[in-house]
PDB file of N, CA and C in Angstrom:
ATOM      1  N   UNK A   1       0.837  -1.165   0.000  1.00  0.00           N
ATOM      2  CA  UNK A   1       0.000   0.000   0.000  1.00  0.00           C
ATOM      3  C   UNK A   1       0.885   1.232   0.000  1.00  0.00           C
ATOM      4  N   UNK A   2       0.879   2.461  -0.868  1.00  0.00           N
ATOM      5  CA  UNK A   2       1.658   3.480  -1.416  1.00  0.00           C
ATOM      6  C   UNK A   2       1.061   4.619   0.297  1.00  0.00           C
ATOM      7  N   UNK A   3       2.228   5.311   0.983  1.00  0.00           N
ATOM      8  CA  UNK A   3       1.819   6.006   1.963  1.00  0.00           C
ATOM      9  C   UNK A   3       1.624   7.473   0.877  1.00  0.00           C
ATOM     10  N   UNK A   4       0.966   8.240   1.406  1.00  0.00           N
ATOM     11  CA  UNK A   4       0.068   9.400   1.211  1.00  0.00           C
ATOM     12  C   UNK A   4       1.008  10.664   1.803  1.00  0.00           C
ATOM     13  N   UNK A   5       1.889  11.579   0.465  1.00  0.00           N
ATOM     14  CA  UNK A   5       2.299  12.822   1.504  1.00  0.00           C
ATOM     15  C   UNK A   5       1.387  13.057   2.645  1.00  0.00           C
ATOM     16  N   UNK A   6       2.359  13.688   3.556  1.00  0.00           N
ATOM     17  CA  UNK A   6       1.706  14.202   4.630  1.00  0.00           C
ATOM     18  C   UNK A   6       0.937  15.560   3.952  1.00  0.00           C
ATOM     19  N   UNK A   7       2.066  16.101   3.550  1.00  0.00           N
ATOM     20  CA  UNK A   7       1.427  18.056   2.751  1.00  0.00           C
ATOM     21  C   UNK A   7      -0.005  17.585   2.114  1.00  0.00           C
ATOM     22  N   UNK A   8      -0.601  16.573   1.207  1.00  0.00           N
ATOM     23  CA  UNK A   8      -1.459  16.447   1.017  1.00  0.00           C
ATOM     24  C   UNK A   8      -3.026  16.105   2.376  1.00  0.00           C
ATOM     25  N   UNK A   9      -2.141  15.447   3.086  1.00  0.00           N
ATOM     26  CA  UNK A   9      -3.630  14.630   3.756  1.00  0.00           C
ATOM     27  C   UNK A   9      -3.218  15.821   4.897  1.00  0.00           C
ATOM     28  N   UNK A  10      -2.424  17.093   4.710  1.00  0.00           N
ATOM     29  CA  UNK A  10      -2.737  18.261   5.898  1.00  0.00           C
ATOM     30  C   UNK A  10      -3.459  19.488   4.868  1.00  0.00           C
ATOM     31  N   UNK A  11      -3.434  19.247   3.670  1.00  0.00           N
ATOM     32  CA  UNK A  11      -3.937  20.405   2.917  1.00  0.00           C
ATOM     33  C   UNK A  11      -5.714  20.059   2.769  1.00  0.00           C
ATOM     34  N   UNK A  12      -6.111  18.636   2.526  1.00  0.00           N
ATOM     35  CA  UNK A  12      -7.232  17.975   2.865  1.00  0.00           C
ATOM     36  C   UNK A  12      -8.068  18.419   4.261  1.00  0.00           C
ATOM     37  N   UNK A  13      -7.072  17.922   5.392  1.00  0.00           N
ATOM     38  CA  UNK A  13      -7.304  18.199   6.326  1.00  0.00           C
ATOM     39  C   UNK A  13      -7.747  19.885   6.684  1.00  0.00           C
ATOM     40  N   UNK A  14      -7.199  20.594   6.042  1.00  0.00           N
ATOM     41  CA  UNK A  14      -6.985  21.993   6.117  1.00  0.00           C
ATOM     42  C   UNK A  14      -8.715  22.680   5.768  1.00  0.00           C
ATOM     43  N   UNK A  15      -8.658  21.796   4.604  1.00  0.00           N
ATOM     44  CA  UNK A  15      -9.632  22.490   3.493  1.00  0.00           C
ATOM     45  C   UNK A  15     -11.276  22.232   4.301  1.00  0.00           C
ATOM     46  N   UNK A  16     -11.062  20.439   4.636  1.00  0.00           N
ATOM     47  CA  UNK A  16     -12.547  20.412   5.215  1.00  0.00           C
ATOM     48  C   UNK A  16     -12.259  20.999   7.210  1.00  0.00           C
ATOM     49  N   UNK A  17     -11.307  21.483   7.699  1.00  0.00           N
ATOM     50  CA  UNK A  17     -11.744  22.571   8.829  1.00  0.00           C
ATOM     51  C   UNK A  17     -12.197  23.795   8.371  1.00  0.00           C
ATOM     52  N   UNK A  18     -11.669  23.953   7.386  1.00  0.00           N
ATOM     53  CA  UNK A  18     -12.191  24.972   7.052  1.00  0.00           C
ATOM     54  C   UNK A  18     -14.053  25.513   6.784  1.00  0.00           C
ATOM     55  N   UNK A  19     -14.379  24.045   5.993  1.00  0.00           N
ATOM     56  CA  UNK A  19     -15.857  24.156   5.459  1.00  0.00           C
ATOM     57  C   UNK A  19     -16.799  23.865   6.944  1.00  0.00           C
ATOM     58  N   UNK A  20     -16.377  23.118   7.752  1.00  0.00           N
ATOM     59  CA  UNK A  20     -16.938  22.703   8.378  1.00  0.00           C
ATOM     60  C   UNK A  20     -17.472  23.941   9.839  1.00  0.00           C
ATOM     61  N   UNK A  21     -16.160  25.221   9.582  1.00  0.00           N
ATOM     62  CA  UNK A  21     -15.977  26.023  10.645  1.00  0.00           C
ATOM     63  C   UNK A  21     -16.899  26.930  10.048  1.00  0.00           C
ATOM     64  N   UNK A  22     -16.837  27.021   8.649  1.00  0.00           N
ATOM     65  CA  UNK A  22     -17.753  28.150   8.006  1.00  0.00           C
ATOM     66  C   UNK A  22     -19.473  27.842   7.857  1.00  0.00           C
ATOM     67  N   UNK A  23     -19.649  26.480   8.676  1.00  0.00           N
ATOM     68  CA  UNK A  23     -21.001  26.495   8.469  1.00  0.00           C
ATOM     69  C   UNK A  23     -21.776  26.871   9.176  1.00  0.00           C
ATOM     70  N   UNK A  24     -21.615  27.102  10.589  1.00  0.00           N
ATOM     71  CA  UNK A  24     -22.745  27.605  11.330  1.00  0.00           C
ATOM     72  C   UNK A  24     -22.874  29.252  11.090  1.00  0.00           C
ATOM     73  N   UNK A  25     -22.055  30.091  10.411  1.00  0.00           N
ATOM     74  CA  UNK A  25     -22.294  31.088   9.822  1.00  0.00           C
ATOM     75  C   UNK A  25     -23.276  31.193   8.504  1.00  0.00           C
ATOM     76  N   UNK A  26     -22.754  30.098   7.601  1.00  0.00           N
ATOM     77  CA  UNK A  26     -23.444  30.208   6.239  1.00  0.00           C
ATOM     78  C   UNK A  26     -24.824  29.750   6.842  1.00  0.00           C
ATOM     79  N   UNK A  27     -25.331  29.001   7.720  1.00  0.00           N
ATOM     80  CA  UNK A  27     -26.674  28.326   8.302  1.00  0.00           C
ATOM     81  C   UNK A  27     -27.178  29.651   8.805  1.00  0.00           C
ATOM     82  N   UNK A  28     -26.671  30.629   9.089  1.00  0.00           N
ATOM     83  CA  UNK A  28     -26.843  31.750  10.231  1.00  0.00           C
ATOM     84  C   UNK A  28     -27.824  33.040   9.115  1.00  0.00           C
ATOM     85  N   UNK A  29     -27.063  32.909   7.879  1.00  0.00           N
ATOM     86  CA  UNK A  29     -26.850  34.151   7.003  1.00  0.00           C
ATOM     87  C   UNK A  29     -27.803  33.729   5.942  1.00  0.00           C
ATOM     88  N   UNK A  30     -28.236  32.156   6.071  1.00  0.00           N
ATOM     89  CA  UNK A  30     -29.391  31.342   5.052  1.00  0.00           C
ATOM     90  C   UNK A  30     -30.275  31.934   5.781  1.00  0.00           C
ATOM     91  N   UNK A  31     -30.753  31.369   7.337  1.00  0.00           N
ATOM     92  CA  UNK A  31     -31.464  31.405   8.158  1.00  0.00           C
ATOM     93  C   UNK A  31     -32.403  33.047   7.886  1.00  0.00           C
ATOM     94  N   UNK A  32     -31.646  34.195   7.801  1.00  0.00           N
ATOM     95  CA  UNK A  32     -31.586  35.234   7.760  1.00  0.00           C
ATOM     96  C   UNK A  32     -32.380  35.923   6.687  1.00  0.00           C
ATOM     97  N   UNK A  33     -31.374  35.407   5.581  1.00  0.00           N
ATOM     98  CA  UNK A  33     -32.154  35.336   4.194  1.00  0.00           C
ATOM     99  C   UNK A  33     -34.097  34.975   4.066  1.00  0.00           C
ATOM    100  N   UNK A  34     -33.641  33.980   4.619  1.00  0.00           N
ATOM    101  CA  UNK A  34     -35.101  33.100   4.165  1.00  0.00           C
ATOM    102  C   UNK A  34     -36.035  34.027   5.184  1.00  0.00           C
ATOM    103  N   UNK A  35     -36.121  34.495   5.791  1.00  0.00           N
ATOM    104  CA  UNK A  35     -36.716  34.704   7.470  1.00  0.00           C
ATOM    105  C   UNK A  35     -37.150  36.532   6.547  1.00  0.00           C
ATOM    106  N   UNK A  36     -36.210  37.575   6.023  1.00  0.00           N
ATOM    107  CA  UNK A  36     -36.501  38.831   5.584  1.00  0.00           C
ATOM    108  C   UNK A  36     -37.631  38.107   4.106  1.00  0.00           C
ATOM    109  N   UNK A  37     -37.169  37.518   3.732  1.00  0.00           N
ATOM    110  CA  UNK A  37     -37.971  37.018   2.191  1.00  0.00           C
ATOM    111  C   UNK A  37     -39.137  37.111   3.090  1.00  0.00           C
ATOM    112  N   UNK A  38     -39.791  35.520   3.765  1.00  0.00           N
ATOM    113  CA  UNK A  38     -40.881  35.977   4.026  1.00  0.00           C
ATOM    114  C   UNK A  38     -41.332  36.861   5.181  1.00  0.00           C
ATOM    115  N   UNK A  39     -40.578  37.705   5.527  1.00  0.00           N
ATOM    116  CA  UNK A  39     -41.549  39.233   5.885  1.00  0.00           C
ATOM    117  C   UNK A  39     -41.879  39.638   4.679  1.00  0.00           C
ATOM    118  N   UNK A  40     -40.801  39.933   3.837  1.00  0.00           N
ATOM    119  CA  UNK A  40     -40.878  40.901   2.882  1.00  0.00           C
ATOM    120  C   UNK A  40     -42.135  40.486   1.816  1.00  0.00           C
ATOM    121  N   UNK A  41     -42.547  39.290   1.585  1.00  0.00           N
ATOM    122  CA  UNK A  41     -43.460  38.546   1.016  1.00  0.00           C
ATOM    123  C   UNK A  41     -44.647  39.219   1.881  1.00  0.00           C
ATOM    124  N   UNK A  42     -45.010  38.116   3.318  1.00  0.00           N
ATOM    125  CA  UNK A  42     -46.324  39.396   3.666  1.00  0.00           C
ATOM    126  C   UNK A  42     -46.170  40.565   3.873  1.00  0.00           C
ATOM    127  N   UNK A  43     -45.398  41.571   4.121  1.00  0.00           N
ATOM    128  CA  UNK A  43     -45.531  42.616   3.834  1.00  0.00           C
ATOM    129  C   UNK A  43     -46.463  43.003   2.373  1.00  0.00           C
ATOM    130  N   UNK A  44     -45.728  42.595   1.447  1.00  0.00           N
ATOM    131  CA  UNK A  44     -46.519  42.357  -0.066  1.00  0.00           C
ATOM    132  C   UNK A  44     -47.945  42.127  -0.216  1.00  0.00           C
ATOM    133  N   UNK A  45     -48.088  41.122   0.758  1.00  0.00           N
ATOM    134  CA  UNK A  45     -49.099  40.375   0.852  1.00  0.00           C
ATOM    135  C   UNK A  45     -50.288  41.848   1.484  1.00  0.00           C
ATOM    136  N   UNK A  46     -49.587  42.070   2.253  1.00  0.00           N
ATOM    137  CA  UNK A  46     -50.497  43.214   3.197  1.00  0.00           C
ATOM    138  C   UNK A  46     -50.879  44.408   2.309  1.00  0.00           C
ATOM    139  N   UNK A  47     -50.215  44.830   1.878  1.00  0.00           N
ATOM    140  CA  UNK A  47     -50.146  45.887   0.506  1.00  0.00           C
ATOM    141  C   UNK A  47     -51.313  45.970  -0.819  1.00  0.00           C
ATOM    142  N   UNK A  48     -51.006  44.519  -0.940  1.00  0.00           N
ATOM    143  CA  UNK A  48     -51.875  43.908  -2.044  1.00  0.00           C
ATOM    144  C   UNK A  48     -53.390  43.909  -1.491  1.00  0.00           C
ATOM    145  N   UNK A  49     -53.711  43.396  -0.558  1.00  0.00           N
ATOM    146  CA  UNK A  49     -54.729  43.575   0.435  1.00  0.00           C
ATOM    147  C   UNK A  49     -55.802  44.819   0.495  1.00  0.00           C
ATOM    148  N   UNK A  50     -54.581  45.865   1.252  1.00  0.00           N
ATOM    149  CA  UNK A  50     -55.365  47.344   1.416  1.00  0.00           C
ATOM    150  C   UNK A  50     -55.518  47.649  -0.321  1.00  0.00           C
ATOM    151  N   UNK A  51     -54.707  47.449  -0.937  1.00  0.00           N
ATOM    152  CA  UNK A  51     -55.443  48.206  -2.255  1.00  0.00           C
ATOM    153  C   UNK A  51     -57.073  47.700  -2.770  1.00  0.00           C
ATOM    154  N   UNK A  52     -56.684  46.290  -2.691  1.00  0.00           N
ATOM    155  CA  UNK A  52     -58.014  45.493  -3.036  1.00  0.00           C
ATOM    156  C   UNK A  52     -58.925  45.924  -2.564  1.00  0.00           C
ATOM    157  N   UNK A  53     -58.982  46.148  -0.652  1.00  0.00           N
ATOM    158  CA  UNK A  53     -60.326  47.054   0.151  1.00  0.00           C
ATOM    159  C   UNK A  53     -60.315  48.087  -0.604  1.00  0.00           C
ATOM    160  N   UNK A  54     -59.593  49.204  -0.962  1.00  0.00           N
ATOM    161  CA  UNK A  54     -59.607  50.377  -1.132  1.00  0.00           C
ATOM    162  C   UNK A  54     -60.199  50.495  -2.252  1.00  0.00           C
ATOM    163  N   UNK A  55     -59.830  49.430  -3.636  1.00  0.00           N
ATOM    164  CA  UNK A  55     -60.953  49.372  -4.459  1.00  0.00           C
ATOM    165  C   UNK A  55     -62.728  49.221  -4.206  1.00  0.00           C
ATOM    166  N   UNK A  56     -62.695  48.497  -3.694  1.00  0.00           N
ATOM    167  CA  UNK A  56     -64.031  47.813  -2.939  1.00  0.00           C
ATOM    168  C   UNK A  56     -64.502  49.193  -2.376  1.00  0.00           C
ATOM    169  N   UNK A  57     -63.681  49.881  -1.097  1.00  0.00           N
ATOM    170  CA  UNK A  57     -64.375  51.112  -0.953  1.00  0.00           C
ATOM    171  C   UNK A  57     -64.727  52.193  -1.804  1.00  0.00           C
ATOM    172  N   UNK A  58     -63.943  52.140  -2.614  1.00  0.00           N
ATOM    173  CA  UNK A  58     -64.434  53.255  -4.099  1.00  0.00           C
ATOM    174  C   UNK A  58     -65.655  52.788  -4.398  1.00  0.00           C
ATOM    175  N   UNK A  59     -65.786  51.634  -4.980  1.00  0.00           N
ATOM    176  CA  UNK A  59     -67.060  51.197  -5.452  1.00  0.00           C
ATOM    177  C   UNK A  59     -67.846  51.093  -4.681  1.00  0.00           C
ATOM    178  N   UNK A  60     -68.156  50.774  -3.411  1.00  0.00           N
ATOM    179  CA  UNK A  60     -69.288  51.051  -2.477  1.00  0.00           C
ATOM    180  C   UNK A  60     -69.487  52.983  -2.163  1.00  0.00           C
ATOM    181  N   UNK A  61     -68.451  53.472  -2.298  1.00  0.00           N
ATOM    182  CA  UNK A  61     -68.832  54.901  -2.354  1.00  0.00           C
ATOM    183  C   UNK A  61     -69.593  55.388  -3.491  1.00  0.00           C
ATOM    184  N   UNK A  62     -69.052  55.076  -5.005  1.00  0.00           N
ATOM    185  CA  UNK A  62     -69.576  55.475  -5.891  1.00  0.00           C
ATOM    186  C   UNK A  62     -71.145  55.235  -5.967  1.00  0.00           C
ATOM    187  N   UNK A  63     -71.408  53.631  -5.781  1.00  0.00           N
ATOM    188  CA  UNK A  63     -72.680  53.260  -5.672  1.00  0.00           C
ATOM    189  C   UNK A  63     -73.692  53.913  -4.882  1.00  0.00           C
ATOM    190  N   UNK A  64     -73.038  53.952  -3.720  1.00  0.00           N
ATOM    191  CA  UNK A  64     -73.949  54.800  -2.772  1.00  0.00           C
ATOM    192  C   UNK A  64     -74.338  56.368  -3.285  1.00  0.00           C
ATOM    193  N   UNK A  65     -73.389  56.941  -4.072  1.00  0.00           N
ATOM    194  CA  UNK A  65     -73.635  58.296  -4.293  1.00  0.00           C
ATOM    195  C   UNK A  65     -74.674  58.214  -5.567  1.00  0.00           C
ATOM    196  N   UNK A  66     -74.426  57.121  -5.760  1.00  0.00           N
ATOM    197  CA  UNK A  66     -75.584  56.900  -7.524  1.00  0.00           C
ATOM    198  C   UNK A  66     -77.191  56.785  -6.943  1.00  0.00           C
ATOM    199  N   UNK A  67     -77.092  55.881  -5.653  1.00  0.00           N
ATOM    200  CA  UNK A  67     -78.195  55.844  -5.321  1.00  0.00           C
ATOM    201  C   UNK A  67     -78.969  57.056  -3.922  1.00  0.00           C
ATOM    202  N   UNK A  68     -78.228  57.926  -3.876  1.00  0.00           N
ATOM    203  CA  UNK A  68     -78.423  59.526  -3.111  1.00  0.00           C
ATOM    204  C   UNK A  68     -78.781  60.060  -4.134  1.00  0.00           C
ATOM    205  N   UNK A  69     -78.096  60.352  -5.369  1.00  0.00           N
ATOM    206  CA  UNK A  69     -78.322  61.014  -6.282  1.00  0.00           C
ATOM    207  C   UNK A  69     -79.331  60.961  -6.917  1.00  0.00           C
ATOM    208  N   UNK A  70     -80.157  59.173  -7.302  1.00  0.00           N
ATOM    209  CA  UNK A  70     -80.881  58.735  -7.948  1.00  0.00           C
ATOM    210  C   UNK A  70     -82.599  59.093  -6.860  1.00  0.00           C
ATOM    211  N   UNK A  71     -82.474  59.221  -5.599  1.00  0.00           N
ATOM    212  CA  UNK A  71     -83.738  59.350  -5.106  1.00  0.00           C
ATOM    213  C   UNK A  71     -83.742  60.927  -4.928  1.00  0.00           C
ATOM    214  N   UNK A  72     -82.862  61.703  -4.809  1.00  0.00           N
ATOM    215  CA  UNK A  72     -82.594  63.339  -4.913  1.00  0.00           C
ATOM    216  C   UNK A  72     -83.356  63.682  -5.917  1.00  0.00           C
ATOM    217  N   UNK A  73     -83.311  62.975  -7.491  1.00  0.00           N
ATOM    218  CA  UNK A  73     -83.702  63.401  -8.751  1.00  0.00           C
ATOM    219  C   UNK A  73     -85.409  63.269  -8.551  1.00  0.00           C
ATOM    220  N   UNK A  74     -85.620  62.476  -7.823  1.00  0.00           N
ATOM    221  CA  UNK A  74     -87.237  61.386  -7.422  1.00  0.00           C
ATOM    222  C   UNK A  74     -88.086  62.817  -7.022  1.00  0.00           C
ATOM    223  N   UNK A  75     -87.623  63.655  -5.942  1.00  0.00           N
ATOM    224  CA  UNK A  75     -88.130  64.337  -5.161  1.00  0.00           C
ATOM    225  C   UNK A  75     -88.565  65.588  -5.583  1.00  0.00           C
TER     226      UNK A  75
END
């Protein structure tokens, strides 16, 4: 069986301390990510919402003024 530089199986060694040290950060900074998305989503969500009422209230205003207007003309 052929032995294995050392410089290799310490540059190996090197590479996965490395990945392994950087993960509870990259988990930290995912975590983070994903967590502003969905605020930022309902936020959206909330937005989308009030306009929809706000349509709805136009049209219940308008209507109502059609039908003030329409028994005003009556009288």
């Amino acid at each position: 069986m052929a032995t294995v530089n050392p410089q290799i199986t310490d540059s190996v060694t090197q590479s996965n301390v490395q990945v392994v040290g950087s993960a509870p950060a990259t988990a930290i900074a995912t975590l983070s990510q994903v967590t502003s998305h969905a605020v930022s989503l309902a936020l959206q969500n909330a937005v989308s919402q009030q306009q929809a009422l706000n349509i709805i209230g136009n049209a219940t205003v308008a209507a109502a003024v059609q039908q003030i207007l329409a028994v005003g003309g009556r009288s």
